[in-house]
PDB file of N, CA and C in Angstrom:
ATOM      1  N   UNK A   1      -0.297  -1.200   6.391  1.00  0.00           N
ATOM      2  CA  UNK A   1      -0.139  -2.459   7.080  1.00  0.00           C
ATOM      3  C   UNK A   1       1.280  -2.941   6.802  1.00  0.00           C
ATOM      4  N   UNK A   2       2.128  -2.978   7.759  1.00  0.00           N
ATOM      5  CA  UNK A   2       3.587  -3.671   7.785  1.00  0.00           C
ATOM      6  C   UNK A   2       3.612  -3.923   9.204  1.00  0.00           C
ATOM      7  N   UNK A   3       4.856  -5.317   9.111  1.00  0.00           N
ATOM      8  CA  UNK A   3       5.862  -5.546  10.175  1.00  0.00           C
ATOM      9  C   UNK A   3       5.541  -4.439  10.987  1.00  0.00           C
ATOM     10  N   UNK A   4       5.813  -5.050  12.206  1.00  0.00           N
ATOM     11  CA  UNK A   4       6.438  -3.516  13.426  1.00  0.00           C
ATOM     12  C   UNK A   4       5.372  -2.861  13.537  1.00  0.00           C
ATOM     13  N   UNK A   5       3.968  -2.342  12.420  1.00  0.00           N
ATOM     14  CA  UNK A   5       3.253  -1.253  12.775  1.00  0.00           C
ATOM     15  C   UNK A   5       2.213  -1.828  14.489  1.00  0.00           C
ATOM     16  N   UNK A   6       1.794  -0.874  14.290  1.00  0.00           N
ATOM     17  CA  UNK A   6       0.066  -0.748  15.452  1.00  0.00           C
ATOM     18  C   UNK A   6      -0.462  -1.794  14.783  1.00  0.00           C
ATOM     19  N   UNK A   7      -1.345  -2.652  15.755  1.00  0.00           N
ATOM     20  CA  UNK A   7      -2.753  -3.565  14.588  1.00  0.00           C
ATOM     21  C   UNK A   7      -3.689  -2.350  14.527  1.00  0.00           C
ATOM     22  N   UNK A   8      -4.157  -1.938  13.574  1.00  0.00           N
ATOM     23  CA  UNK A   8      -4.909  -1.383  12.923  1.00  0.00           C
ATOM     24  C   UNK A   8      -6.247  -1.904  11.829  1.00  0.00           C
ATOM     25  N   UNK A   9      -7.552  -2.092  12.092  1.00  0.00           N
ATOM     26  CA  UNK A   9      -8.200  -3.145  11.782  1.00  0.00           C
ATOM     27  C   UNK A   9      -8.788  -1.837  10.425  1.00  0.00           C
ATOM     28  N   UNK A  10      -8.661  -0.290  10.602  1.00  0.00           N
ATOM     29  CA  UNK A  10      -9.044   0.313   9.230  1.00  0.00           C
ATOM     30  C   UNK A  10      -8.125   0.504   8.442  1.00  0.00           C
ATOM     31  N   UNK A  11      -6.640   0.269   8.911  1.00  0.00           N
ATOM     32  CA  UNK A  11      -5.720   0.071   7.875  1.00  0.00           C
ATOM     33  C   UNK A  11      -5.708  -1.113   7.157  1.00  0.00           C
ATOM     34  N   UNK A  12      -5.871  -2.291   7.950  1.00  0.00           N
ATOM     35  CA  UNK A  12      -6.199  -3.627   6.889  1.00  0.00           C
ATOM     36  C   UNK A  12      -6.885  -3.450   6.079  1.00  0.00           C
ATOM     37  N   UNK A  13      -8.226  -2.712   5.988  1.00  0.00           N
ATOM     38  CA  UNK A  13      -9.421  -2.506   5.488  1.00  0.00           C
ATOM     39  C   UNK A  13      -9.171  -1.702   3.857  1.00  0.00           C
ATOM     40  N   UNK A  14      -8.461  -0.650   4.496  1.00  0.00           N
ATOM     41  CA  UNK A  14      -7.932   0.333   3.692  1.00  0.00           C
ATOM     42  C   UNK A  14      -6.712  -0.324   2.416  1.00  0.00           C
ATOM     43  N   UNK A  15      -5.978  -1.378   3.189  1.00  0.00           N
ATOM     44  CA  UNK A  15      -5.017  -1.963   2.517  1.00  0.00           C
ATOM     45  C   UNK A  15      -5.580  -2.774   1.151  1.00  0.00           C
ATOM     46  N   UNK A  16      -6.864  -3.650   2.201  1.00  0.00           N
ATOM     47  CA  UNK A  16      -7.697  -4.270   0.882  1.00  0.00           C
ATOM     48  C   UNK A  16      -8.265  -3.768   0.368  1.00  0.00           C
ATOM     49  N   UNK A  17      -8.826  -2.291   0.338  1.00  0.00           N
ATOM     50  CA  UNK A  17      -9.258  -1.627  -0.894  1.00  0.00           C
ATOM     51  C   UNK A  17      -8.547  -1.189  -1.815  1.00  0.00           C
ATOM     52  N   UNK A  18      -7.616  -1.294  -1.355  1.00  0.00           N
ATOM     53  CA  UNK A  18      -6.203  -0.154  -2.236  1.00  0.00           C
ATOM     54  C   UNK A  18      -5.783  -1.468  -3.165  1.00  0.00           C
ATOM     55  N   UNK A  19      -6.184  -2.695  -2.687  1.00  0.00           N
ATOM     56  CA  UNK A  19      -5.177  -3.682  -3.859  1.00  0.00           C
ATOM     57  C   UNK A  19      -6.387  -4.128  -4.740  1.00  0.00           C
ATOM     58  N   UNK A  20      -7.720  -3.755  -4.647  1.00  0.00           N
ATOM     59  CA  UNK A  20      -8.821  -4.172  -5.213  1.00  0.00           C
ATOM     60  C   UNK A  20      -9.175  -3.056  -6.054  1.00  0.00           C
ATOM     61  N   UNK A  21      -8.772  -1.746  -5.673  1.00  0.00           N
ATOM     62  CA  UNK A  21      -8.735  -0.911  -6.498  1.00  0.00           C
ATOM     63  C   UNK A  21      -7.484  -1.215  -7.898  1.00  0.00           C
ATOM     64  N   UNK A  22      -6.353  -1.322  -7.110  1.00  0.00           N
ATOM     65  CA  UNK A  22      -5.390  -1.629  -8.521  1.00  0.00           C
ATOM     66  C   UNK A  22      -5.747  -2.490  -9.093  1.00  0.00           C
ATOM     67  N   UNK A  23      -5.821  -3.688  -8.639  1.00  0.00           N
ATOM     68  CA  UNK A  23      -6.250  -4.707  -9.201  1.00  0.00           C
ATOM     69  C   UNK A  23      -7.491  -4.519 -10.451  1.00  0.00           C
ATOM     70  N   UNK A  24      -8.522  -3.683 -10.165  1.00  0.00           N
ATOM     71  CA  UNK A  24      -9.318  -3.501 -11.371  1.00  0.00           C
ATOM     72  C   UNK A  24      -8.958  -2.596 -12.097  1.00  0.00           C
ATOM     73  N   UNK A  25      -8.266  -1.847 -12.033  1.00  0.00           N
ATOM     74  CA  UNK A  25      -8.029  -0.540 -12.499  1.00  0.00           C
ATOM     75  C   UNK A  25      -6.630  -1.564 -13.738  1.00  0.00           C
ATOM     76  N   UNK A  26      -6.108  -2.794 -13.058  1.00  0.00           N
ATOM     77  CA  UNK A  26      -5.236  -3.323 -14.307  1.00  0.00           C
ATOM     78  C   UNK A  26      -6.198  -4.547 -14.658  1.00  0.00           C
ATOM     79  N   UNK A  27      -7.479  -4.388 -15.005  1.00  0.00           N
ATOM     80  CA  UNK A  27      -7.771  -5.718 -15.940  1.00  0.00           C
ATOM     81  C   UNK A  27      -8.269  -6.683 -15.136  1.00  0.00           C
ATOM     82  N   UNK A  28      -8.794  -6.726 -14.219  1.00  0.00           N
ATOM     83  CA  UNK A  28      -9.402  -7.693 -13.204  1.00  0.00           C
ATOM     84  C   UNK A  28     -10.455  -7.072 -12.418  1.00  0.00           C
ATOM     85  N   UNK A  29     -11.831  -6.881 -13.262  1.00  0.00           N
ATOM     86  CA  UNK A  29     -12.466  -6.489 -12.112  1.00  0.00           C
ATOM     87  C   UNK A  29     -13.359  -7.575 -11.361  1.00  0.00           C
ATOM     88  N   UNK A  30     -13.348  -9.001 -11.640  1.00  0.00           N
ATOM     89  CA  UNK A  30     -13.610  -9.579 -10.480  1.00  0.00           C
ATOM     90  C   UNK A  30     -12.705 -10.224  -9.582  1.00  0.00           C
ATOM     91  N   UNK A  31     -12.026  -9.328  -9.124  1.00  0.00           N
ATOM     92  CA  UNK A  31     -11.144  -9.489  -8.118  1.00  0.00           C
ATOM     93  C   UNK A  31     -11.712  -9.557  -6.860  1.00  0.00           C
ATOM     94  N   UNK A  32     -11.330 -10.479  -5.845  1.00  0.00           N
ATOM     95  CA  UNK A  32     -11.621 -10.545  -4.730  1.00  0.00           C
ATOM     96  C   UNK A  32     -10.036 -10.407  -3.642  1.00  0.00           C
ATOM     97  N   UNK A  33     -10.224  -9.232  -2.703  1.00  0.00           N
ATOM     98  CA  UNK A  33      -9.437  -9.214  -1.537  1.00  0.00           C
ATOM     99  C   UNK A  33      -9.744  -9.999   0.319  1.00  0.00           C
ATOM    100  N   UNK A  34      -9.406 -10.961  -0.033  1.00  0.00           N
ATOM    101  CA  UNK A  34     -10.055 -11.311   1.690  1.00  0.00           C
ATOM    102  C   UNK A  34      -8.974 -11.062   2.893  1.00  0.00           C
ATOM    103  N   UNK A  35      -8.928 -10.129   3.957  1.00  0.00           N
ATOM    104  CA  UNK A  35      -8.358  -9.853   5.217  1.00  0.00           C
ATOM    105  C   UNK A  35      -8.801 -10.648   6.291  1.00  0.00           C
ATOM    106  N   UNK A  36      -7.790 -11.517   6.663  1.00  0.00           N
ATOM    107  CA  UNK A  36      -8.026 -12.141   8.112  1.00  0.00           C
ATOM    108  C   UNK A  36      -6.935 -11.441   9.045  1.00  0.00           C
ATOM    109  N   UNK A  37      -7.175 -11.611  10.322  1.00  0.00           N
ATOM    110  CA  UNK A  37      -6.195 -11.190  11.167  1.00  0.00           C
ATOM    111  C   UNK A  37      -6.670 -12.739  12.739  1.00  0.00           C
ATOM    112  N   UNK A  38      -5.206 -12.560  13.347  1.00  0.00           N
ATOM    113  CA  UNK A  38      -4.599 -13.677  14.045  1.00  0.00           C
ATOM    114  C   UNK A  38      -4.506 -12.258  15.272  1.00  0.00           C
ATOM    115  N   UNK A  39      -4.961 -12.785  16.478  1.00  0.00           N
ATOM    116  CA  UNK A  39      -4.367 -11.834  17.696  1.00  0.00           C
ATOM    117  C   UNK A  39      -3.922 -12.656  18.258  1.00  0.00           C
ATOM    118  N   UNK A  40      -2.182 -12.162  18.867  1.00  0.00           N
ATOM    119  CA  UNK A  40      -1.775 -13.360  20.230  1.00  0.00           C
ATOM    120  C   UNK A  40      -1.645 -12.171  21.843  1.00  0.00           C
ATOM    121  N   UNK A  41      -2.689 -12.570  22.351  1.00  0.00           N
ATOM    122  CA  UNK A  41      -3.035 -12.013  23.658  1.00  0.00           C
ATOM    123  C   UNK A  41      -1.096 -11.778  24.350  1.00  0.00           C
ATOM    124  N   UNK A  42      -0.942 -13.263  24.570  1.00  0.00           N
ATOM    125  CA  UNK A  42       0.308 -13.235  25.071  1.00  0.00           C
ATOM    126  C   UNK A  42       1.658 -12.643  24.855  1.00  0.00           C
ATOM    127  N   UNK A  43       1.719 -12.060  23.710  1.00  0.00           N
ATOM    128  CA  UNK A  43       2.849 -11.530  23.111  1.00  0.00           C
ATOM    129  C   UNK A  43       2.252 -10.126  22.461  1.00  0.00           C
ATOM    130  N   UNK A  44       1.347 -10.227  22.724  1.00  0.00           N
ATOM    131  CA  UNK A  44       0.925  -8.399  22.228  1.00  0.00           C
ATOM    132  C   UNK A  44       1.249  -8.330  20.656  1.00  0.00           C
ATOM    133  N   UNK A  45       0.966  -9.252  20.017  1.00  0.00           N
ATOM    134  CA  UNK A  45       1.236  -9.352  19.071  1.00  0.00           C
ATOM    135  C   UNK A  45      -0.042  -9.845  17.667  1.00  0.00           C
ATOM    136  N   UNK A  46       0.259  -9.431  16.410  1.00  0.00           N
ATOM    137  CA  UNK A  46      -1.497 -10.192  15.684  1.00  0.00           C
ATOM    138  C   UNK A  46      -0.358 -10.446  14.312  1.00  0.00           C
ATOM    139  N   UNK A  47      -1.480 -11.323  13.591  1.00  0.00           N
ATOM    140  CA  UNK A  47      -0.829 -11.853  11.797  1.00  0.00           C
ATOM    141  C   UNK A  47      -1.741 -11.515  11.448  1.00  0.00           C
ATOM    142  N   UNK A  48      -1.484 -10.768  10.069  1.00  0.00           N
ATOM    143  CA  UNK A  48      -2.611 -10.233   9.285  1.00  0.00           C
ATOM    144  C   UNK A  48      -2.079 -11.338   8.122  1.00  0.00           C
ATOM    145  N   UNK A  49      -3.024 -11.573   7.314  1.00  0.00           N
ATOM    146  CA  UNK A  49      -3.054 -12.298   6.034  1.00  0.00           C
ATOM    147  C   UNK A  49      -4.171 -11.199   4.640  1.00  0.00           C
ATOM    148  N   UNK A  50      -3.609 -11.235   3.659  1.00  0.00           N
ATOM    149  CA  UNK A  50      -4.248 -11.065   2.655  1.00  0.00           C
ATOM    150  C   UNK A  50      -4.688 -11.896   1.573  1.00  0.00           C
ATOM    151  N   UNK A  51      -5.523 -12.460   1.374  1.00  0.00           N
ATOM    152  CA  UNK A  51      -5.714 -13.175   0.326  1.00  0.00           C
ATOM    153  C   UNK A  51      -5.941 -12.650  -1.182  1.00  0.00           C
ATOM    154  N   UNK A  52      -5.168 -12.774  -2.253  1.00  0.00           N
ATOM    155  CA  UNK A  52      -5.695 -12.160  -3.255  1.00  0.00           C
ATOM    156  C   UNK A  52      -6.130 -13.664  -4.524  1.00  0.00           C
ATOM    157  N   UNK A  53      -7.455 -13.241  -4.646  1.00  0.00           N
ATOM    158  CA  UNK A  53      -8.049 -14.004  -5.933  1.00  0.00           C
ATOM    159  C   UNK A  53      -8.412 -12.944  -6.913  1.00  0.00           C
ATOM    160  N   UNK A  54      -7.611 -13.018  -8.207  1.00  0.00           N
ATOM    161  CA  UNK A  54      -7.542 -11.853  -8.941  1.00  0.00           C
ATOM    162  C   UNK A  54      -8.472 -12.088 -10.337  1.00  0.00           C
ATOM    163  N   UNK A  55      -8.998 -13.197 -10.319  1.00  0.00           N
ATOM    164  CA  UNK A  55     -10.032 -13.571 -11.148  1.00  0.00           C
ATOM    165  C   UNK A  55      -9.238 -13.328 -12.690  1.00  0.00           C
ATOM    166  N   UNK A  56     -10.031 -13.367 -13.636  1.00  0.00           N
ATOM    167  CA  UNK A  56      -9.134 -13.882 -15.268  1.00  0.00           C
ATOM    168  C   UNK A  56      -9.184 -12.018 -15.659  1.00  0.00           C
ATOM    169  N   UNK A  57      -7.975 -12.403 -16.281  1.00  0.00           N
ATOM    170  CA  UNK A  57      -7.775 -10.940 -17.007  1.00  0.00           C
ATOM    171  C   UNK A  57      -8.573 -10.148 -17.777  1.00  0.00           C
ATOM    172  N   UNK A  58      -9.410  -9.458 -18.086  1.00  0.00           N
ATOM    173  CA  UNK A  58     -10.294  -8.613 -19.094  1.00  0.00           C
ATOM    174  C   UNK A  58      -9.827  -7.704 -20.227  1.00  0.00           C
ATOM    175  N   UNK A  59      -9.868  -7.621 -21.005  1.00  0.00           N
ATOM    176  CA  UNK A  59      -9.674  -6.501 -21.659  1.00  0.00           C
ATOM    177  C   UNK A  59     -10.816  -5.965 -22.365  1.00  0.00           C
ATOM    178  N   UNK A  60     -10.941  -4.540 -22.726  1.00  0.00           N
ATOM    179  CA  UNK A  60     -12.474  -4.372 -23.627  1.00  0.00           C
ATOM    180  C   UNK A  60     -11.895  -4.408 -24.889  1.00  0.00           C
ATOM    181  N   UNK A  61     -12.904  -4.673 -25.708  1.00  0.00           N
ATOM    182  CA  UNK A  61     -12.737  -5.134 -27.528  1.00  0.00           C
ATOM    183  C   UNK A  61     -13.297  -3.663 -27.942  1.00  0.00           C
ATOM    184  N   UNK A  62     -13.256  -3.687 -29.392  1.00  0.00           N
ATOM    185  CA  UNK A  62     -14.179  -2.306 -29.597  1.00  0.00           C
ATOM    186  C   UNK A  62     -14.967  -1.776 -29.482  1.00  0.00           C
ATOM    187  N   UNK A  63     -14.947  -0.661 -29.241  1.00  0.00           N
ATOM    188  CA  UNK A  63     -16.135   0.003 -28.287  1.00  0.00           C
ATOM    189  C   UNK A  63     -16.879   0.723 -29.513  1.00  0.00           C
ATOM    190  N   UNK A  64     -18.084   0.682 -29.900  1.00  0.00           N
ATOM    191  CA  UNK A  64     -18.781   1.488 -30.819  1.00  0.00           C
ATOM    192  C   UNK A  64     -19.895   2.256 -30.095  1.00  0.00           C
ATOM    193  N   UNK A  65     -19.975   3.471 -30.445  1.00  0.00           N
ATOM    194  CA  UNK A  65     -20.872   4.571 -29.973  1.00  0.00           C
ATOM    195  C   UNK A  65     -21.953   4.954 -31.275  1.00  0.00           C
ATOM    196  N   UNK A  66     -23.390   4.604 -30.957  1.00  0.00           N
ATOM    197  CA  UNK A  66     -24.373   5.119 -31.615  1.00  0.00           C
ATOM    198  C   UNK A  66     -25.268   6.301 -31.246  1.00  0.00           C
ATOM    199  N   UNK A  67     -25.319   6.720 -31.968  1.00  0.00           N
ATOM    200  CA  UNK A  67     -26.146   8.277 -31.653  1.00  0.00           C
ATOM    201  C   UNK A  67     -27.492   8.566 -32.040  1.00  0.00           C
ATOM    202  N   UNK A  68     -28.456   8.284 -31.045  1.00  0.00           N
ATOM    203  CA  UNK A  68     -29.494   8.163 -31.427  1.00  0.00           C
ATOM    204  C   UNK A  68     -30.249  10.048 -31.183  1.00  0.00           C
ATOM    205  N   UNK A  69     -30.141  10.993 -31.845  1.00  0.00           N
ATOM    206  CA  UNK A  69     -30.987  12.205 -31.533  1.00  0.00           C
ATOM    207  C   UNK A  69     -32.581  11.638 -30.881  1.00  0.00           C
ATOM    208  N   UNK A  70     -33.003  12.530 -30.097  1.00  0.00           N
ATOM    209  CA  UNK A  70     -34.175  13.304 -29.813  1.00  0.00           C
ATOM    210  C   UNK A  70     -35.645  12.769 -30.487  1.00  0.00           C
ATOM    211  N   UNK A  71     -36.423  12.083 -30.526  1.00  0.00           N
ATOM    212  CA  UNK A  71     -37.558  12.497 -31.457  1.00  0.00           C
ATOM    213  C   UNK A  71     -37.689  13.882 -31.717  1.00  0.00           C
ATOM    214  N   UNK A  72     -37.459  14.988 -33.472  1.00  0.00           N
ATOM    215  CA  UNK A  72     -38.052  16.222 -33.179  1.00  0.00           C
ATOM    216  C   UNK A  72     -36.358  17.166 -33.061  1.00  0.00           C
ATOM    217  N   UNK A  73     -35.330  16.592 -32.257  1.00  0.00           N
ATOM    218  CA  UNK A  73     -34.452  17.022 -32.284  1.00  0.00           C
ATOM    219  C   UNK A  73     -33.023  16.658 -32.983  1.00  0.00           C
ATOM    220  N   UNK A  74     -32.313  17.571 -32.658  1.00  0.00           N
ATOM    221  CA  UNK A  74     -31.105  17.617 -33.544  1.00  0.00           C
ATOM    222  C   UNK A  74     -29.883  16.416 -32.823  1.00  0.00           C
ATOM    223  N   UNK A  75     -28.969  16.138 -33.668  1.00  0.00           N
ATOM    224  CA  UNK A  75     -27.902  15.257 -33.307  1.00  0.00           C
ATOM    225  C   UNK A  75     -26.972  15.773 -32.307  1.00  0.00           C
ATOM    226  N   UNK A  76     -26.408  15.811 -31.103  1.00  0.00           N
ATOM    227  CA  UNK A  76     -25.832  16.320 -30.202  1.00  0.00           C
ATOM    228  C   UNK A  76     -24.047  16.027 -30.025  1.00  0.00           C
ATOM    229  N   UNK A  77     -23.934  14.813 -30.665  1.00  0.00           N
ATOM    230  CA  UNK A  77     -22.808  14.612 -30.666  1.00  0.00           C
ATOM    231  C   UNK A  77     -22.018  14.080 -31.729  1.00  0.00           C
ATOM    232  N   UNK A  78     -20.908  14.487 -31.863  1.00  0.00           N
ATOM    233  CA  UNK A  78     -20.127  14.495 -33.078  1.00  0.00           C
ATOM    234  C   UNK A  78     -19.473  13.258 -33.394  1.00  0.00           C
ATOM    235  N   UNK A  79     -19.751  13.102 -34.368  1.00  0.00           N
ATOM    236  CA  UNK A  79     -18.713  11.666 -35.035  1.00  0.00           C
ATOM    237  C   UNK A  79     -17.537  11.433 -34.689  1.00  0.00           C
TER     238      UNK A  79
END
């Protein structure tokens, strides 16, 4: 989605997945992307808008892994 291109309503689409993907992938996964689009009949022309609400930053704290074996069986994974 740029200036000058085609309106393209699966490239908008595509655009807002691609910034909702980064967007969680850096620390925001309740991020919200909203796409509107503007058509002007008369000028052959449209406005796309993106809205980004990137919701509060996350980080994970320590992660601890417990290992519970099998009733009967052996421990599977290593310390």
């Amino acid at each position: 989605v740029r200036e000058g291109a085609a309106f393209d309503k699966v490239a908008i689409a595509a655009a807002r997945d691609t910034i909702l993907t980064r967007l969680g992938n850096n620390g925001y996964p309740s991020a919200q992307v909203l796409a509107g689009y503007e058509t002007y009949l008369d000028t052959y022309s449209a406005r796309v808008t993106l809205d980004v609400l990137p919701g509060p930053l996350t980080r994970l704290g320590e992660v601890a892994v417990e290992v519970t074996p099998r009733e009967g069986g052996r421990r599977q994974v290593d310390d």
